[in-house]
Protein backbone atom coordinates (compact mmCIF):
# COMPACT_ATOMS: atom_id res chain seq x y z
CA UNK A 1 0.00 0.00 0.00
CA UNK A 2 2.77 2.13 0.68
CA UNK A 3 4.54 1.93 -2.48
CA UNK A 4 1.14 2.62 -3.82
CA UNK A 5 0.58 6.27 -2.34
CA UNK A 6 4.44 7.35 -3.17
CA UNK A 7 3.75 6.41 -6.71
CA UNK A 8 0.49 8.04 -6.54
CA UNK A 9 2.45 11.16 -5.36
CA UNK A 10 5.09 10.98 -7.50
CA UNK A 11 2.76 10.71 -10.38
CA UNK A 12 1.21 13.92 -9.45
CA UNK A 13 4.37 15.90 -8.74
CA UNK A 14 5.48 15.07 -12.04
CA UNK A 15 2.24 16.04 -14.01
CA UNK A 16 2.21 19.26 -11.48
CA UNK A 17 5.98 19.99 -12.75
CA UNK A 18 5.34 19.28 -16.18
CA UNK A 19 2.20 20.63 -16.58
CA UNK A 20 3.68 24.04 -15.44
CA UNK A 21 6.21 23.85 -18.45
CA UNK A 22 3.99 22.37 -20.82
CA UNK A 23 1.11 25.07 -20.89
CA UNK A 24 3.89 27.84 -21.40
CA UNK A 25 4.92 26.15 -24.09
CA UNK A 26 1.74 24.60 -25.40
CA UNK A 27 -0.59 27.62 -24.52
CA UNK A 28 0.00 29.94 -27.49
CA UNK A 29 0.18 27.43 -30.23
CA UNK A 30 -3.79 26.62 -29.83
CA UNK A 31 -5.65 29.63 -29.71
CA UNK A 32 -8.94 29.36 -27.65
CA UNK A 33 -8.08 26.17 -25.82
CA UNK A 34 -8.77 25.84 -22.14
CA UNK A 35 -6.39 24.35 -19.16
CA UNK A 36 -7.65 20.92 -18.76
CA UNK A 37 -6.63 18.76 -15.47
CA UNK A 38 -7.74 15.31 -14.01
CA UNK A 39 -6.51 13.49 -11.19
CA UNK A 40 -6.57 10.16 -9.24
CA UNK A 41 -9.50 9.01 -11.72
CA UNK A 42 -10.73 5.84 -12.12
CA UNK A 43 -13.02 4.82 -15.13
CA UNK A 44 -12.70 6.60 -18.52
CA UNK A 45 -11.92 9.95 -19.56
CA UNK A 46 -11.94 10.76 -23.63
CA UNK A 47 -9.72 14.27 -24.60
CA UNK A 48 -11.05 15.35 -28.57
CA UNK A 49 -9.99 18.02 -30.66
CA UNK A 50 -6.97 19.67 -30.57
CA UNK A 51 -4.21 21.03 -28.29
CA UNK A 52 -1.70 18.96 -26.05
CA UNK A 53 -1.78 17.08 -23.12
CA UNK A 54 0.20 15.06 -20.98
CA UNK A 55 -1.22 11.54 -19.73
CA UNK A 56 -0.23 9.24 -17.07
CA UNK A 57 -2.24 5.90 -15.86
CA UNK A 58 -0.55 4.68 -13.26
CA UNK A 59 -2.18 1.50 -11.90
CA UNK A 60 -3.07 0.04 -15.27
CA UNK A 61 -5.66 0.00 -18.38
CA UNK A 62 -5.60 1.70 -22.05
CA UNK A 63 -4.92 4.58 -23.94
CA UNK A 64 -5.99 5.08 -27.22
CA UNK A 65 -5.34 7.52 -29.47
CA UNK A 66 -7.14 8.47 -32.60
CA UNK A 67 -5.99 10.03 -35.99
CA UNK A 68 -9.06 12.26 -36.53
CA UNK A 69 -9.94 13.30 -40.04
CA UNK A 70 -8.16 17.03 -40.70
CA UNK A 71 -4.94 18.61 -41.16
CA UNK A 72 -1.80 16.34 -40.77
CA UNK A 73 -1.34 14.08 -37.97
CA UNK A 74 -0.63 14.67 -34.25
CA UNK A 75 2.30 14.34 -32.12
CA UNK A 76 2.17 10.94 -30.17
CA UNK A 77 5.06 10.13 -27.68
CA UNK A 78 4.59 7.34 -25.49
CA UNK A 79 7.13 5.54 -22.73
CA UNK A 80 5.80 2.22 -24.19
CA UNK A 81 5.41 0.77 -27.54
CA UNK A 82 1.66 0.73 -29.07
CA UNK A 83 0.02 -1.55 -31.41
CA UNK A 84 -2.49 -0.33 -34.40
CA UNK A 85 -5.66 -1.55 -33.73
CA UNK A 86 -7.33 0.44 -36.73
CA UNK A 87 -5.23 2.39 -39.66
CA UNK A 88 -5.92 6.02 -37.26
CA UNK A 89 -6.05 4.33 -33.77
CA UNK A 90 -3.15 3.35 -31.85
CA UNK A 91 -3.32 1.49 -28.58
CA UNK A 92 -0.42 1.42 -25.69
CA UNK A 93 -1.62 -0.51 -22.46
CA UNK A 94 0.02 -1.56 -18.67
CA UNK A 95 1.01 0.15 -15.66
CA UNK A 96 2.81 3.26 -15.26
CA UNK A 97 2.02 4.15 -18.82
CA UNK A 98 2.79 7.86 -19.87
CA UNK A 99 1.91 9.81 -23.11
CA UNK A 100 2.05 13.14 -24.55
CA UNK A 101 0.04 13.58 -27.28
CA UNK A 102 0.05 17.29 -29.38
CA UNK A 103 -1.94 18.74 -32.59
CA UNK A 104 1.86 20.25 -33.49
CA UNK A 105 2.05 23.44 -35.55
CA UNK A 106 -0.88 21.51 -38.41
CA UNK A 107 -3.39 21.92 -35.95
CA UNK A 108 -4.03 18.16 -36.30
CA UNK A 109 -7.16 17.02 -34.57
CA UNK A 110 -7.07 13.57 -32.22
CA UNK A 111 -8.87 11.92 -29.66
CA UNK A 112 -7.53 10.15 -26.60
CA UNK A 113 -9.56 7.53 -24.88
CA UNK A 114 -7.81 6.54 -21.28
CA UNK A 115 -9.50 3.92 -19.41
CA UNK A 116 -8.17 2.05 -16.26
CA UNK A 117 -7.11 3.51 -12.57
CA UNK A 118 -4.94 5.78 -11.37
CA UNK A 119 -5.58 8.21 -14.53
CA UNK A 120 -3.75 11.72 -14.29
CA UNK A 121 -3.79 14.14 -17.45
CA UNK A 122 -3.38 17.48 -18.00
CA UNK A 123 -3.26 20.36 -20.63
CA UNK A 124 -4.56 22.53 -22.97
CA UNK A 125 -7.66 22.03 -24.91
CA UNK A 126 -10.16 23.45 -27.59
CA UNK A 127 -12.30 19.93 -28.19
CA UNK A 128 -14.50 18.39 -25.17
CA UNK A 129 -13.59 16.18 -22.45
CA UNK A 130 -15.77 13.13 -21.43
CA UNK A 131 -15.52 11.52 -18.07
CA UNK A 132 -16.88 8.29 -16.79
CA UNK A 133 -16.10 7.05 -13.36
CA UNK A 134 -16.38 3.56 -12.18
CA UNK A 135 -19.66 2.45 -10.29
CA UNK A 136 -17.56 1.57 -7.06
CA UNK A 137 -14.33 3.29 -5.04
CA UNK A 138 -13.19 6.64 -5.61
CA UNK A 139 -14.07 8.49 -9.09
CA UNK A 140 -11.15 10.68 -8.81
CA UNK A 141 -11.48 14.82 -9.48
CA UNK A 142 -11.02 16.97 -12.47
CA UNK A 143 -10.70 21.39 -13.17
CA UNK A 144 -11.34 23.09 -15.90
CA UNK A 145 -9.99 26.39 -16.54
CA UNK A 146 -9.40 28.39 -13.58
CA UNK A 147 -12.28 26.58 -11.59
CA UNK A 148 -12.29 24.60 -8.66
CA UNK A 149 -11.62 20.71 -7.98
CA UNK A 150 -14.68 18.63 -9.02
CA UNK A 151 -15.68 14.82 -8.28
CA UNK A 152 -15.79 12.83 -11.47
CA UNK A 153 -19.06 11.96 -12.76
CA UNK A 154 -20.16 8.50 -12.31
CA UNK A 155 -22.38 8.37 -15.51
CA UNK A 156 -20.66 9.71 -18.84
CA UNK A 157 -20.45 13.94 -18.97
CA UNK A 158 -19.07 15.35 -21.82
CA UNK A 159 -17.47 19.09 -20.84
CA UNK A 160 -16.75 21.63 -23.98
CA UNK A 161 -13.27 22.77 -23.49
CA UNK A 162 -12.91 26.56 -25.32
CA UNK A 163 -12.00 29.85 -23.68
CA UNK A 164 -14.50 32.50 -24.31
């Protein structure tokens, strides 16, 4: 249980950390996107559009990322190798899985579809973001924007992520 909470914490340093230089770098490159952040979740959260953020599932499950019809094709970088489940999808799976996923100067569109426990992600957005929690245990929280710390749904949401 122990080594369970320091890589919890770790985890979360790390997207705190990078998530500080990521937006400044990020930020200007998508105009109208919002700051995106979820942590400790547990069920499925799907990212869509464009922008870039950083993922991290720490106690296991799936991410999948989609090539979505538009301009080019976006950024993936991933600790682990993926397979292609579909000619635009690509799937990387296990434990302590981390991905970074960008629309790059194109403006490519994607979607990334993260499904397991322990999900952290954060970034910055102009798309949606969907989030599912499990039925049971702890859904985990999320912030958009500027905005407070929220509990994850526990039936599917869908949020629109633009700044106005």
């Amino acid at each position: 249980m122990r080594r369970v909470m320091v890589l919890v914490v770790v985890a979360g340093l790390a997207i705190g950390v990078a998530d500080a230089a990521f937006s400044w770098t990020v930020f200007p490159r998508t105009a109208g996107s919002e700051f995106v952040e979820v942590r400790g979740g547990n069920g499925r959260a799907v990212i869509s559009r464009r922008g870039s953020v950083l993922m991290n599932l720490v106690r296991g499950g799936v991410i999948r990322i989609v090539d979505l019809p538009g301009n080019g094709h976006p950024n993936i970088n991933c600790n682990k190798a993926g397979r292609r489940v579909r000619p635009t999808t690509v799937e990387y799976s296990g434990p302590n899985l981390r991905c970074r996923v960008s629309s790059g100067q194109a403006g490519a569109p994607w979607q990334a579809v993260i499904r397991g426990r322990g999900i952290f992600a954060s970034g910055v957005v102009k798309g949606s973001l969907t989030l599912d929690a499990f039925q049971s245990g702890s859904p985990g929280q999320y912030r958009i924007g500027n905005g407070g710390w929220h509990r994850w749904p526990r039936n599917a949401r869908t949020y629109v992520l633009r700044r106005t």
